[in-house]
Structure formats: C-alpha cells, structure tokens
C-alpha atoms as a PDB file:
ATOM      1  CA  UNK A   1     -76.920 301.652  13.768  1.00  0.00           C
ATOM      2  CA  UNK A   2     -80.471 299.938  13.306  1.00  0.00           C
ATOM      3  CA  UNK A   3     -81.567 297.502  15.289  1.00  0.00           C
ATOM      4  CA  UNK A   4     -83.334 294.169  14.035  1.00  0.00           C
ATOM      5  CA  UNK A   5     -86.771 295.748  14.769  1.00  0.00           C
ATOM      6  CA  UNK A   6     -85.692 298.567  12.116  1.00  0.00           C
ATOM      7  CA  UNK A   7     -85.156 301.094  14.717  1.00  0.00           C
ATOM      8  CA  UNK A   8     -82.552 303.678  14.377  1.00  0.00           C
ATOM      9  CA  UNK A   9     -80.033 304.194  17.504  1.00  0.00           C
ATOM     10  CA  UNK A  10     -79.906 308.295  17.764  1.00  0.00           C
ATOM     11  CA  UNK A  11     -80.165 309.136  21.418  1.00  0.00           C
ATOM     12  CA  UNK A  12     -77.856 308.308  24.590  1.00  0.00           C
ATOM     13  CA  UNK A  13     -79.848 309.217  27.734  1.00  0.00           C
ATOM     14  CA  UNK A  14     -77.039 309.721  30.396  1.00  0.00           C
ATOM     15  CA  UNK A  15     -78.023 309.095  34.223  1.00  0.00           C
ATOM     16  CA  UNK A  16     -75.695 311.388  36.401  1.00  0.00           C
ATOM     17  CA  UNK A  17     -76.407 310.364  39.780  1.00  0.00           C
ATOM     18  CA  UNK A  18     -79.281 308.761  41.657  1.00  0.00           C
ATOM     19  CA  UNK A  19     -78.993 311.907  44.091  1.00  0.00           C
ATOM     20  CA  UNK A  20     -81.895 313.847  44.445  1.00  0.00           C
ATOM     21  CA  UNK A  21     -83.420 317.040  46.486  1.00  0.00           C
ATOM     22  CA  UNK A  22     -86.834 316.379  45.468  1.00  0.00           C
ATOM     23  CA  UNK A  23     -88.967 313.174  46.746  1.00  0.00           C
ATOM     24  CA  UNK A  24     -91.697 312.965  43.902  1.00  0.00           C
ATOM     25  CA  UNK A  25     -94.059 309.918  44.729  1.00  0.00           C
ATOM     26  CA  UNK A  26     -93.781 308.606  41.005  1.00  0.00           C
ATOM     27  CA  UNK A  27     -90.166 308.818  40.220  1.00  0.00           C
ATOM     28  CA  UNK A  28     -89.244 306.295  37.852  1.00  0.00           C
ATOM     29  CA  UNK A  29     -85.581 306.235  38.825  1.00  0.00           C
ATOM     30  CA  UNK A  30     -84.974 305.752  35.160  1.00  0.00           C
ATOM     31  CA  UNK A  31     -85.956 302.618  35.221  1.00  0.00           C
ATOM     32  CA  UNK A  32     -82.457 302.210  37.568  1.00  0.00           C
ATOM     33  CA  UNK A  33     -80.776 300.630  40.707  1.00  0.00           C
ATOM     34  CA  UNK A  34     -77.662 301.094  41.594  1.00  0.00           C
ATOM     35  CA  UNK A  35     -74.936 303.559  43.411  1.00  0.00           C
ATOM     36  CA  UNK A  36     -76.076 307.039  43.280  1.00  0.00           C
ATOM     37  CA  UNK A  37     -72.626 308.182  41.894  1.00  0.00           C
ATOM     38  CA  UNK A  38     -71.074 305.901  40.264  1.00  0.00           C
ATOM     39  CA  UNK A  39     -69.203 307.133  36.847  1.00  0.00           C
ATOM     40  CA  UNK A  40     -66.681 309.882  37.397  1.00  0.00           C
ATOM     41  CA  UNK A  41     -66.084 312.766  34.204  1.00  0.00           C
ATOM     42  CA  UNK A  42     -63.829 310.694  32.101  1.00  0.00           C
ATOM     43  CA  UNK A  43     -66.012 307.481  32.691  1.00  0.00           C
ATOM     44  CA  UNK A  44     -69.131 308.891  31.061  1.00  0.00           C
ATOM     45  CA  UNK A  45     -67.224 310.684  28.444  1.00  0.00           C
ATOM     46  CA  UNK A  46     -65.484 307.902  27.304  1.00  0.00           C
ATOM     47  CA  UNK A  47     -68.749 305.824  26.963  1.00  0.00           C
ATOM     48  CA  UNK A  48     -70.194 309.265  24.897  1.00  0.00           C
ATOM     49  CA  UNK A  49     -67.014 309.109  22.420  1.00  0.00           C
ATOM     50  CA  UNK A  50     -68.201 305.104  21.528  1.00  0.00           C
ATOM     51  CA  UNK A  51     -71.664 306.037  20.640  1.00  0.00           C
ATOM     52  CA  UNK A  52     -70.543 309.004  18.762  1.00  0.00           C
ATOM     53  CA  UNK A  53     -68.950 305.932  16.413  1.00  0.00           C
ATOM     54  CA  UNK A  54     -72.162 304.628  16.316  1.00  0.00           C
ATOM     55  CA  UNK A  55     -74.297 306.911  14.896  1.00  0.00           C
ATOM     56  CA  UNK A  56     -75.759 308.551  18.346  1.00  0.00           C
ATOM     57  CA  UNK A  57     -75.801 312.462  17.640  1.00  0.00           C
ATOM     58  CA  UNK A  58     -77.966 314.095  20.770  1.00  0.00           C
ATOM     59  CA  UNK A  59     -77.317 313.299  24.285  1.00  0.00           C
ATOM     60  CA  UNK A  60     -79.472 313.617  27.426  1.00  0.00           C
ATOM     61  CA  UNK A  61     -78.069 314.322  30.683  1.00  0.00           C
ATOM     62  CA  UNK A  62     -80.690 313.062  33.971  1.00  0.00           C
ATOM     63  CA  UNK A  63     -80.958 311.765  36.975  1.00  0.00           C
ATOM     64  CA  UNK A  64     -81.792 311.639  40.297  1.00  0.00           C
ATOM     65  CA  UNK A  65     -80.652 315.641  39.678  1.00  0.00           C
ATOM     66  CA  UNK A  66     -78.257 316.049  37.379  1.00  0.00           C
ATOM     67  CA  UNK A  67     -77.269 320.056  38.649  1.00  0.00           C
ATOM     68  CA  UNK A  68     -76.239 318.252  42.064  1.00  0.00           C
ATOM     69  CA  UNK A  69     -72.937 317.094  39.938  1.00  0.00           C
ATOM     70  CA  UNK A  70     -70.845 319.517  40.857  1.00  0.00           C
ATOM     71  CA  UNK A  71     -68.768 318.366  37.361  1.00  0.00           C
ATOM     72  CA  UNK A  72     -72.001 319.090  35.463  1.00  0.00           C
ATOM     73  CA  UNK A  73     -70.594 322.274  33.347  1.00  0.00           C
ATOM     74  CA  UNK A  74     -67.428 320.140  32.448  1.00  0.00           C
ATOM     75  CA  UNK A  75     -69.337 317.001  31.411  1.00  0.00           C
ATOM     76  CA  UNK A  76     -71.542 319.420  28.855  1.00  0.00           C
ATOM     77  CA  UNK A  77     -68.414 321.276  27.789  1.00  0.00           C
ATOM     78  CA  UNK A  78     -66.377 317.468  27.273  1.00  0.00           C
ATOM     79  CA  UNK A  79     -69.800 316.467  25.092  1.00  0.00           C
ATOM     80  CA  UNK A  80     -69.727 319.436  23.040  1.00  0.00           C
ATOM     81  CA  UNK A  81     -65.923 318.888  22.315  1.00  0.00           C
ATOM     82  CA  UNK A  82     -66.804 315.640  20.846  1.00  0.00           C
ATOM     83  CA  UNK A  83     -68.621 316.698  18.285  1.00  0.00           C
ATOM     84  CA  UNK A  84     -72.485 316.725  19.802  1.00  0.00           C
ATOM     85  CA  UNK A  85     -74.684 318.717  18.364  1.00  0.00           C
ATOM     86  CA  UNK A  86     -77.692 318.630  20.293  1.00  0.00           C
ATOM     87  CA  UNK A  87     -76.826 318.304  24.556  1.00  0.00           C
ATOM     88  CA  UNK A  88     -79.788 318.778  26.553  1.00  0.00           C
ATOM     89  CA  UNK A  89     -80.677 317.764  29.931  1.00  0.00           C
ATOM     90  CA  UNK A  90     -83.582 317.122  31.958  1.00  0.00           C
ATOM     91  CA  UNK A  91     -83.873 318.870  35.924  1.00  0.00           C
ATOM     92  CA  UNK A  92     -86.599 319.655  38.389  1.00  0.00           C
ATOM     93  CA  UNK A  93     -85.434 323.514  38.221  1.00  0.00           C
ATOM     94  CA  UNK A  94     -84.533 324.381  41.819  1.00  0.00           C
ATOM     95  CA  UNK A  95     -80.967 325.165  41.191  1.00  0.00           C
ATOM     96  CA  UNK A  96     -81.279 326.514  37.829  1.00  0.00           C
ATOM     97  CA  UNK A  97     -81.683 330.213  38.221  1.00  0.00           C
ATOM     98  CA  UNK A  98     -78.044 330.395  39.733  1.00  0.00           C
ATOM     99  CA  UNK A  99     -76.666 327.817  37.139  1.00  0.00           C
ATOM    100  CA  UNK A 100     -78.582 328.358  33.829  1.00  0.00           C
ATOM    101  CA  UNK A 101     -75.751 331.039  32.398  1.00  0.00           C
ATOM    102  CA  UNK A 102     -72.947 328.795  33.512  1.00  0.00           C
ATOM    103  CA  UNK A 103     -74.582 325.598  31.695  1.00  0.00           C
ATOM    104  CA  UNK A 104     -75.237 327.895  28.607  1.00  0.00           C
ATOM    105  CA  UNK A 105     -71.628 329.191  28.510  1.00  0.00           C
ATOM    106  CA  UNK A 106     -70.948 325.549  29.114  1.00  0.00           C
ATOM    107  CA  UNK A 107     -72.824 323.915  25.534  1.00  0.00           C
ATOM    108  CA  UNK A 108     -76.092 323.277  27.185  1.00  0.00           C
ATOM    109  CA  UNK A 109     -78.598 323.485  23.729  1.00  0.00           C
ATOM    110  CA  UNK A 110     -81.726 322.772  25.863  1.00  0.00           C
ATOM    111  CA  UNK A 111     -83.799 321.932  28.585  1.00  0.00           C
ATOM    112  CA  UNK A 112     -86.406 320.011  29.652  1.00  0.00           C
ATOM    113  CA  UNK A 113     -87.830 321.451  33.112  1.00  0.00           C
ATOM    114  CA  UNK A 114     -90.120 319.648  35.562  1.00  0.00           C
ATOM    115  CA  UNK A 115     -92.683 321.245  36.797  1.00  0.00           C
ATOM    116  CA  UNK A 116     -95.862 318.902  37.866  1.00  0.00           C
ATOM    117  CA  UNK A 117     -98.144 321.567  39.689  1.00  0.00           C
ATOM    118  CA  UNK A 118     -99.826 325.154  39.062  1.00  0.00           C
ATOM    119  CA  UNK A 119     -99.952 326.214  42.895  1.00  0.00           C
ATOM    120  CA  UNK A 120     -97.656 325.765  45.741  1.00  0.00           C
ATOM    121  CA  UNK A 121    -100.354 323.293  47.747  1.00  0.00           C
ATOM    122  CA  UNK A 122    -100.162 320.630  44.975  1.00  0.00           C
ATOM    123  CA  UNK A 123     -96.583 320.696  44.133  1.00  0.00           C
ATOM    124  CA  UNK A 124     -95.486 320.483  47.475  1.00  0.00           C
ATOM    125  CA  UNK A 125     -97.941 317.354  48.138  1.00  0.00           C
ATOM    126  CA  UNK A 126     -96.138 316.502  44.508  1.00  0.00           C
ATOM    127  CA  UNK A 127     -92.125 317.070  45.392  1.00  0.00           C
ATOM    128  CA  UNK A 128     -92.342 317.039  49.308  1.00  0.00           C
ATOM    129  CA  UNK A 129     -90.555 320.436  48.931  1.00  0.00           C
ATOM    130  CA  UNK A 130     -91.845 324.027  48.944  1.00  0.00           C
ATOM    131  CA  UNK A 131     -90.188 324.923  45.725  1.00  0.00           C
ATOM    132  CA  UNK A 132     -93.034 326.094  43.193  1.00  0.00           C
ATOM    133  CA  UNK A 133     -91.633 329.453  42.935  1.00  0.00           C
ATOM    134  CA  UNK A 134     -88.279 328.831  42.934  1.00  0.00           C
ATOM    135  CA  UNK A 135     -88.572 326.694  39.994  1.00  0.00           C
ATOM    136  CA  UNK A 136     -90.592 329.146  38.191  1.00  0.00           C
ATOM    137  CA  UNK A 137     -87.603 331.546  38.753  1.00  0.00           C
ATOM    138  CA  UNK A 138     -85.641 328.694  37.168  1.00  0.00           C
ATOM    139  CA  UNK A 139     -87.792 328.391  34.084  1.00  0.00           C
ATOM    140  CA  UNK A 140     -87.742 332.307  33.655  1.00  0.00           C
ATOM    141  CA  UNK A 141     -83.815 332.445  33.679  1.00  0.00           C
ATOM    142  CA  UNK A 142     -83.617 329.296  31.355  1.00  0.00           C
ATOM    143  CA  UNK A 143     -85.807 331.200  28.976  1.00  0.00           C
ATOM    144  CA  UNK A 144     -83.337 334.600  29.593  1.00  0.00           C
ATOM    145  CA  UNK A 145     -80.656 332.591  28.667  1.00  0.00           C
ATOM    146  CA  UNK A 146     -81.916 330.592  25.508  1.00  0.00           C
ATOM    147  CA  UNK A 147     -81.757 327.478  26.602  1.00  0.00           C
ATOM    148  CA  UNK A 148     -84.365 326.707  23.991  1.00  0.00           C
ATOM    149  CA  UNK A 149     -86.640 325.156  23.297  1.00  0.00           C
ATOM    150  CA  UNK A 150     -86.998 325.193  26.843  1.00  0.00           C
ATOM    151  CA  UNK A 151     -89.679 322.507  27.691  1.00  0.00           C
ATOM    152  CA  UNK A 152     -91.724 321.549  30.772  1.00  0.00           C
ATOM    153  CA  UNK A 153     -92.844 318.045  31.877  1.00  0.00           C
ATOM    154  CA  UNK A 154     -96.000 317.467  33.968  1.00  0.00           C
ATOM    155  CA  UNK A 155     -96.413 314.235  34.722  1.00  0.00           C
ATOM    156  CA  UNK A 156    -100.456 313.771  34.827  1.00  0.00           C
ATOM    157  CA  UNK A 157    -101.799 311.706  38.314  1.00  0.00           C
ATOM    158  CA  UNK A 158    -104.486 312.025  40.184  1.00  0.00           C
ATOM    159  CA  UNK A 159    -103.292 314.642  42.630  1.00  0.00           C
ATOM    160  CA  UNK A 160    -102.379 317.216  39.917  1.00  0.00           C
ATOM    161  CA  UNK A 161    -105.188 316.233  37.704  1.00  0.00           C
ATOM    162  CA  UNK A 162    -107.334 319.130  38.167  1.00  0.00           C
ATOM    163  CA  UNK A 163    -104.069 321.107  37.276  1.00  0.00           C
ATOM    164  CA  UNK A 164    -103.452 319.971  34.199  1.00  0.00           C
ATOM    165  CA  UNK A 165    -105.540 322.654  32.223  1.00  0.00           C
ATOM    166  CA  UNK A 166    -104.388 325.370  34.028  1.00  0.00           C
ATOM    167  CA  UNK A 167    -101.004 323.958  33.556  1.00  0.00           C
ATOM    168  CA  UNK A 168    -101.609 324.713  29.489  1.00  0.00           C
ATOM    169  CA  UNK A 169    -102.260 327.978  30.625  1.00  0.00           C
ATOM    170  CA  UNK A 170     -99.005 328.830  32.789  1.00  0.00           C
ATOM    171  CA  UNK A 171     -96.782 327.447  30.149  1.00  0.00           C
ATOM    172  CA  UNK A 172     -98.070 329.915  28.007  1.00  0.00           C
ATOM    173  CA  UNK A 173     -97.876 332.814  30.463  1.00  0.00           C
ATOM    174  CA  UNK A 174     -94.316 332.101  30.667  1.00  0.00           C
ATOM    175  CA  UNK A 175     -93.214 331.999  27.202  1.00  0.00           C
ATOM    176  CA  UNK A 176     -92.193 328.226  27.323  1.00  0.00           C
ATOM    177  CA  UNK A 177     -91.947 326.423  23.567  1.00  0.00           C
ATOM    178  CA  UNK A 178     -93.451 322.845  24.544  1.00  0.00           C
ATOM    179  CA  UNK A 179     -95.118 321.122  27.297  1.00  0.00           C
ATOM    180  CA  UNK A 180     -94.834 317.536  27.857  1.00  0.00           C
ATOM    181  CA  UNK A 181     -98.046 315.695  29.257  1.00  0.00           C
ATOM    182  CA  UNK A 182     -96.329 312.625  30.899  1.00  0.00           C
ATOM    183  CA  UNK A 183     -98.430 309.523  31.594  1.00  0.00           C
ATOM    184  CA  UNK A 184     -97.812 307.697  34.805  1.00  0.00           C
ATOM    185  CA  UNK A 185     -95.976 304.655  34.082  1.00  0.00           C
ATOM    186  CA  UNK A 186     -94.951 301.624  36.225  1.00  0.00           C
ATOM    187  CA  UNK A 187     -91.380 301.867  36.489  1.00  0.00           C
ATOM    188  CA  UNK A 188     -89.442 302.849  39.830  1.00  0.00           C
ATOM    189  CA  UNK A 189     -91.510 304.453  42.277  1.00  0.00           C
ATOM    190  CA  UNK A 190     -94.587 304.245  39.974  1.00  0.00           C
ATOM    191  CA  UNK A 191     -95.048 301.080  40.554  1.00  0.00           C
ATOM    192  CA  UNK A 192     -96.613 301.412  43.867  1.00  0.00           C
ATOM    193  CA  UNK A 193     -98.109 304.847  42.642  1.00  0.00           C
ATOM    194  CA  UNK A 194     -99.994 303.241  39.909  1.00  0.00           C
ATOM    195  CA  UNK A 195    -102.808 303.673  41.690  1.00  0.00           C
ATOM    196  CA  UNK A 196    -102.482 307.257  40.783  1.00  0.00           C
ATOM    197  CA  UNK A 197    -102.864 306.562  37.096  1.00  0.00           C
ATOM    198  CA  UNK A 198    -105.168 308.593  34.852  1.00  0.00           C
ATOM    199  CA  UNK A 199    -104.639 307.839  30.946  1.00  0.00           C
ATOM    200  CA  UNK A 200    -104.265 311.526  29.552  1.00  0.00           C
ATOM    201  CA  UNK A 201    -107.833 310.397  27.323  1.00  0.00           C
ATOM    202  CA  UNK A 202    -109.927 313.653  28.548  1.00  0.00           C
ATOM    203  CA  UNK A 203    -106.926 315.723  28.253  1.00  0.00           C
ATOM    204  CA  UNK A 204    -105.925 314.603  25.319  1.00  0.00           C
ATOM    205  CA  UNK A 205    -109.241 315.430  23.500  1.00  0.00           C
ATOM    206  CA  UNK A 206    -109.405 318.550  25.482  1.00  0.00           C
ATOM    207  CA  UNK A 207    -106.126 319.469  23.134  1.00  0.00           C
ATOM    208  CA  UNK A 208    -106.932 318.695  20.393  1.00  0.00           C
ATOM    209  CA  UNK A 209    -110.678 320.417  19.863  1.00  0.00           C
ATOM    210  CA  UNK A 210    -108.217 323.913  20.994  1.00  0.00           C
ATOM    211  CA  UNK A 211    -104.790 323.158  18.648  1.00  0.00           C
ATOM    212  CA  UNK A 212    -104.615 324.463  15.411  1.00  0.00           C
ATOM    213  CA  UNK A 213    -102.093 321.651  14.350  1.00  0.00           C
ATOM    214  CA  UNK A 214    -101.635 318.388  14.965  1.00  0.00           C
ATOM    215  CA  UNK A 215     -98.353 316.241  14.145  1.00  0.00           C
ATOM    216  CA  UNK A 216     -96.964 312.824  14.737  1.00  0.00           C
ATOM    217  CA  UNK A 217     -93.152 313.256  16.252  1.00  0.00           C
ATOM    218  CA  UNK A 218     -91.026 310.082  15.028  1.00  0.00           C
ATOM    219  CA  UNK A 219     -89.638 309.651  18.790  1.00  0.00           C
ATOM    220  CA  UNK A 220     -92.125 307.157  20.285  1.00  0.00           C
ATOM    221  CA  UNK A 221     -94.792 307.855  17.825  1.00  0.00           C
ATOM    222  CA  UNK A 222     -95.391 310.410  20.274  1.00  0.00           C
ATOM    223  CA  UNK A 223     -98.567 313.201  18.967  1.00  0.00           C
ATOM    224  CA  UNK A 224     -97.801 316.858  19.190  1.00  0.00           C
ATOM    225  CA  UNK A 225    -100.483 319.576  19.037  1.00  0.00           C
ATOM    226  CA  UNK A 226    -100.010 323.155  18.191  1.00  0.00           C
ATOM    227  CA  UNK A 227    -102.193 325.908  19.679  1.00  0.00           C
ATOM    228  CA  UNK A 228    -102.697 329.286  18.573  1.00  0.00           C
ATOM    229  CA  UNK A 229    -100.526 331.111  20.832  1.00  0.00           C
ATOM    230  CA  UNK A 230     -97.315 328.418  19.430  1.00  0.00           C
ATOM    231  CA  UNK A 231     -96.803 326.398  22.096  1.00  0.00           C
ATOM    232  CA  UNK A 232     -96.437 322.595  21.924  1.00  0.00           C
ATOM    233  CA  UNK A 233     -98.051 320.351  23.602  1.00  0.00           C
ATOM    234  CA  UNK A 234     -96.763 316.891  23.156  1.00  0.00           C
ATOM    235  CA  UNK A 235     -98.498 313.841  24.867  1.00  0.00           C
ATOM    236  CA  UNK A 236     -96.137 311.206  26.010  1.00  0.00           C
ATOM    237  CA  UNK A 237     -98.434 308.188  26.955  1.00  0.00           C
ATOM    238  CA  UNK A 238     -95.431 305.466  27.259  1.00  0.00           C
ATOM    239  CA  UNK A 239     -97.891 303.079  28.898  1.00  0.00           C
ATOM    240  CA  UNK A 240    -101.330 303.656  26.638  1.00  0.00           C
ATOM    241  CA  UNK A 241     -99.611 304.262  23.237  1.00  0.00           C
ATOM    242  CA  UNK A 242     -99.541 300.721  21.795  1.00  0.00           C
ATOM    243  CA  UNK A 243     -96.442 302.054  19.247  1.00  0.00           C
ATOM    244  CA  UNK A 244     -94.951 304.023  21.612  1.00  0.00           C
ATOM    245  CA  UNK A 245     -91.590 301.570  21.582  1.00  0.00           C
ATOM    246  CA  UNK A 246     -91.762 301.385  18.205  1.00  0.00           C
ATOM    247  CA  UNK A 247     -90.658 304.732  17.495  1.00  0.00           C
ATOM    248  CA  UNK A 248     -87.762 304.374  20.289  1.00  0.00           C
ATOM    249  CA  UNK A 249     -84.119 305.345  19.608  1.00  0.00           C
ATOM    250  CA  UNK A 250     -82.391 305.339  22.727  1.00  0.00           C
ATOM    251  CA  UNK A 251     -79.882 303.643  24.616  1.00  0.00           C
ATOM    252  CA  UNK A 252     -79.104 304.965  28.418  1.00  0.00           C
ATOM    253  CA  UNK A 253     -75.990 305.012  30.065  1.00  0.00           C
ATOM    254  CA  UNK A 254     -76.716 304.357  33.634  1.00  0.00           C
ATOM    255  CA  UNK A 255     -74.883 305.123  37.037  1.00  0.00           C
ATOM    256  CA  UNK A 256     -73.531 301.853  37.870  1.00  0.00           C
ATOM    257  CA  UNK A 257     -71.822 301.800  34.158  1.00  0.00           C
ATOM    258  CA  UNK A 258     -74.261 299.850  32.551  1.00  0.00           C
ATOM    259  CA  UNK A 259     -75.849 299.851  28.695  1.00  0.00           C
ATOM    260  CA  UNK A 260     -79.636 299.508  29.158  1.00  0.00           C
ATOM    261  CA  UNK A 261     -81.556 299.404  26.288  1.00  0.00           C
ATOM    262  CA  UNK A 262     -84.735 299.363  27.297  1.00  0.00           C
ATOM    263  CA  UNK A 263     -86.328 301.939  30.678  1.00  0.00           C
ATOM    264  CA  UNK A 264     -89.215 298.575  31.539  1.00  0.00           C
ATOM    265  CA  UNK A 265     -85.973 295.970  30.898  1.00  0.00           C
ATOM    266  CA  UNK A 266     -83.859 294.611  33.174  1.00  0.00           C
ATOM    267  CA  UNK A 267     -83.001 291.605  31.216  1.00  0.00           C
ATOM    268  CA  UNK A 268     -81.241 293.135  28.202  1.00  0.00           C
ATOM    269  CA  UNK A 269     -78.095 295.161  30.317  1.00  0.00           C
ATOM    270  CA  UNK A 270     -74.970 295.350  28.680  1.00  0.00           C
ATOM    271  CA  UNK A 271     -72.666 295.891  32.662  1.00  0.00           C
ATOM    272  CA  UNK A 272     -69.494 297.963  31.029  1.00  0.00           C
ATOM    273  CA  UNK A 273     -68.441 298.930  34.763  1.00  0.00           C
ATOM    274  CA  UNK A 274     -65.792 296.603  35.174  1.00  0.00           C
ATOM    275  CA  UNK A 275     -64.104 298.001  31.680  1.00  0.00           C
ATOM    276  CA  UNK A 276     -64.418 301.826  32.966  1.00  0.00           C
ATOM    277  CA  UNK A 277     -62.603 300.934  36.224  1.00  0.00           C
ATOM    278  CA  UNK A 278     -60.196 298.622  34.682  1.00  0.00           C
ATOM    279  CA  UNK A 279     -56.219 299.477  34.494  1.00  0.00           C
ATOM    280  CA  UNK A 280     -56.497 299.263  30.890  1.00  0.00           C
ATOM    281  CA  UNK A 281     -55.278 301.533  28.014  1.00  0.00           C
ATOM    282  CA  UNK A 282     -57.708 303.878  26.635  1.00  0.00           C
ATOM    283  CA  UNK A 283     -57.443 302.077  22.869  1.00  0.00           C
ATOM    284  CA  UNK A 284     -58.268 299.078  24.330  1.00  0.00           C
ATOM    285  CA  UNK A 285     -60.983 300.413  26.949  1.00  0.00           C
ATOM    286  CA  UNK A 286     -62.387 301.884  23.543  1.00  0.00           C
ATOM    287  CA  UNK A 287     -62.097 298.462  21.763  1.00  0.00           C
ATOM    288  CA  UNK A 288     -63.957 296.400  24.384  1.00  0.00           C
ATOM    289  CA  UNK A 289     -66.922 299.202  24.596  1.00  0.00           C
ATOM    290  CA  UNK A 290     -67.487 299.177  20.861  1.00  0.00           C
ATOM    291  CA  UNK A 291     -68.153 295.407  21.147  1.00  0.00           C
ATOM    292  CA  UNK A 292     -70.292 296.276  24.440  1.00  0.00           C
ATOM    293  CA  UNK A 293     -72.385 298.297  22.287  1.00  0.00           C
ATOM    294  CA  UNK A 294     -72.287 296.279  19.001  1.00  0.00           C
ATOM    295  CA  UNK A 295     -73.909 293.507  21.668  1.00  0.00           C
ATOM    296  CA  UNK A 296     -76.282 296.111  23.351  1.00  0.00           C
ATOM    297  CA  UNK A 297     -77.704 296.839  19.537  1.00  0.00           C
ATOM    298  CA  UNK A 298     -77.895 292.922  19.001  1.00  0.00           C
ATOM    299  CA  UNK A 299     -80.170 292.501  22.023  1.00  0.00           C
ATOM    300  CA  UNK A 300     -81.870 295.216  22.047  1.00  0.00           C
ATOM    301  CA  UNK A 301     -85.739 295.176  21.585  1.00  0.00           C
ATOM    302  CA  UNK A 302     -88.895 296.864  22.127  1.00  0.00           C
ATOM    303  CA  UNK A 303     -90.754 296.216  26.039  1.00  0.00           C
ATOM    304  CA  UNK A 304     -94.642 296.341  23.961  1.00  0.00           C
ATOM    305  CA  UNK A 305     -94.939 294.030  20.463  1.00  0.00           C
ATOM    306  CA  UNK A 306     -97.913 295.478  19.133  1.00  0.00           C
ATOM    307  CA  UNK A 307     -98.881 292.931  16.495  1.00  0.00           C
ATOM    308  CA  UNK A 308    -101.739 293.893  13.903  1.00  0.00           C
END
C-alpha cells in the first residue's frame, strides 16, 4: 500500500509495553501515552496478520523494554508463523545475555541494541543504572548467537558527546555490523531534554573524511558510511534531515491498541482498542481492522513538508 505522498507502507513498529528498567533522560516513549501493558499475545498478533494483507513484510518489536514481556519468545515465534520474514526488535541489552538463545530459537532475525556510553560514569549519568557491562555481555552473546546484523544505537547529547568517537571505536572492538548515530529529537522525554541537543554536523564530517563508502539507505533518506574495518555507521538525524519523512514506511502499533502513523503525530491515530477487546468473531474483528488500516493509509502523512 502507498500512501498519497507516494510512500510505500513496509514496516509495523510494535510497542510491547511502556515498562521499563532503564530511566534514560531522552526517551521518546515512542512518541506514546497510554497503559504500559495494554495488548495481550493474540491482540498484537491479530493486528500483525492485517498488515501482512497489506503489504507490511518486517516487523519491529519495542518499547518501554520489550524482554520485560514475559510472552516475548511466543509473540516472535506467532510473527514468524505468519509468514514474516524479517522480525527484529529493539532493547537496551540488560537482559539479553540470558535471553538471546531463547529469542533466536524463537525467530528473532535481528537486533538493534542500545548502548549510549563508552564508560560506566557516562552511561550511568545516561540510564540511571549501573549496567555498562552487563549490556556489553548482552551485545557479545547477541553476536554468539547471530542475531545479525546486530546493531547499536547511541543516541548523540551533550553528556555522551565526547563519547561518540570512541563509541566508533568500541563497536568495532566488538565485532558489531552497524552503529546508529541517533539525533536527539523532541518527542517524549526529549522534549524537556532538548536542551541537550547537538546536530551530529562535526560527527558527521568526522565520518565521512574516515569511510571508504558512502550510501543513501531508502528508509528516511537516512546516509550510511562504510569504514575500512566494515562496519556501518548510519546517521539518523530525524530532526535535521529535511527528507527524513519522506523516505518513511512505517506504521506503529501502539500499547493502548492504537494505529499511529506518524512518531511527532498525535492527530492522525487510528484507536482499534475497542475492536481487540470486543466479543466479536475473529472474521469480523479482521474485517473492521482492514478498514482501520485502509483509513490509517488514507490519513497518513509526513510530520516535515520539505517544499523545493
């Protein structure tokens, strides 16, 4: 399905629960409010089976912390029996050294890992937890179990700044495929962190005089540098990249049932909670979200018109 911008729907981004073990100052909540568990197993599967109809052929599992659902292994293993190629899912990597095997054995393809320090000082001040080396046990068991590409995201602020090279570095030392250099954006927490904004242009040039490579990845217009050594380094500027919604194709599923097409929107929602806990058939529950998100496609529209 294309929407009338031209932009192809490909990706359902999946909020599990609001729940989280980590306090990072910047959390953008995924753009959400809500209940922090709201969908049970069969709920967000259901909603999965729709977009499979609709074109929608990779699927994103987040939160809050998705590895606190304790259904986690049977909501990868229910995607993967529907026919999705490409599950992945997005974590801050303290439970994963104990869980990576059982969410590989589950489907998991891949995994994006948070990680937004180098030392234990900064990502403590970061996360409000002592957790840098447990998460780097994480990312070394992900990376054991081929959860690949295994990817990290550092979200770039002012108190991890002077990281950020050294972060390049690390990734490398571990054997990661890609990095993802996250610009602070206002959404969720970052609103009142904006403050700590920095806009990746020092960085950014930084790459780019060491890559070998450079290409342009059709999600979000999004550039992705190569270095010698193979890693990726892909700089996700959401706020600073005037085409950056442009190259969007996702649609999120979000805790309290609802279709949001758009992380900045709050004004084009599609609420499909009251057909999930309805005492309806499962035909018709089916029926009534296809037209949910034949309307969700309708409205949907980029947050940034850049206009030439």
């Amino acid at each position: 399905m294309i929407d009338r911008f031209g932009r192809p729907l490909e990706d359902l981004r999946i909020t599990l629960t609001h729940v989280c073990n980590f306090q990072c100052f910047f959390c953008h909540m995924e753009g959400e409010e809500g209940m922090e568990n709201g969908l049970n197993k069969d709920e967000i599967l259901l909603v999965a089976k729709v977009a499979k109809k609709f074109g929608i052929n990779s699927v994103k599992l987040t939160g809050g912390e998705p590895t606190l659902r304790r259904d986690l292994a049977e909501i990868i293993q229910g995607l993967k029996q529907l026919g999705y190629k490409d599950v992945s899912m997005t974590t801050n990597g303290f439970l994963l050294k104990d869980l990576a095997p059982k969410l590989k054995l589950a489907g998991l393809d891949r995994i994006n890992i948070s990680l937004h320090a180098v030392s234990r000082e900064t990502f403590k001040k970061i996360t409000g937890v002592d957790a840098f080396d447990k998460v780097i046990e994480g990312i070394k068991e992900a990376i054991d179990e081929g959860l690949r590409p295994v990817k990290l995201n550092f979200v770039v602020n002012k108190r991890n700044l002077a990281e950020a090279f050294k972060f390049i570095e690390l990734a490398q030392d571990l054997g990661v495929d890609e990095i993802h250099l996250i610009e602070l954006h206002p959404v969720g927490l970052g609103k009142t962190a904006f403050n700590e904004h920095d806009d990746l242009t020092k960085i950014e040039e930084y790459i780019s005089k060491i890559a070998i490579k450079k290409q342009i990845r059709k999600k979000h217009f999004r550039p992705r540098y190569i270095l010698s050594s193979g890693l990726v380094v892909e700089v996700v500027k959401p706020y600073a990249n005037p085409i950056f919604c442009a190259g969007c194709n996702r649609i999120r599923l979000s805790v309290d049932g609802k279709l949001k097409t758009c992380l900045y929107r709050e004004d084009n929602i599609i609420d499909i909670l009251d057909i999930l806990k309805a005492n309806y058939p499962k035909d018709v529950k089916e029926e009534l979200l296809e037209r949910a998100f034949m309307i969700a496609i309708a409205i949907r529209e980029p947050n940034f018109k850049y206009k030439i």
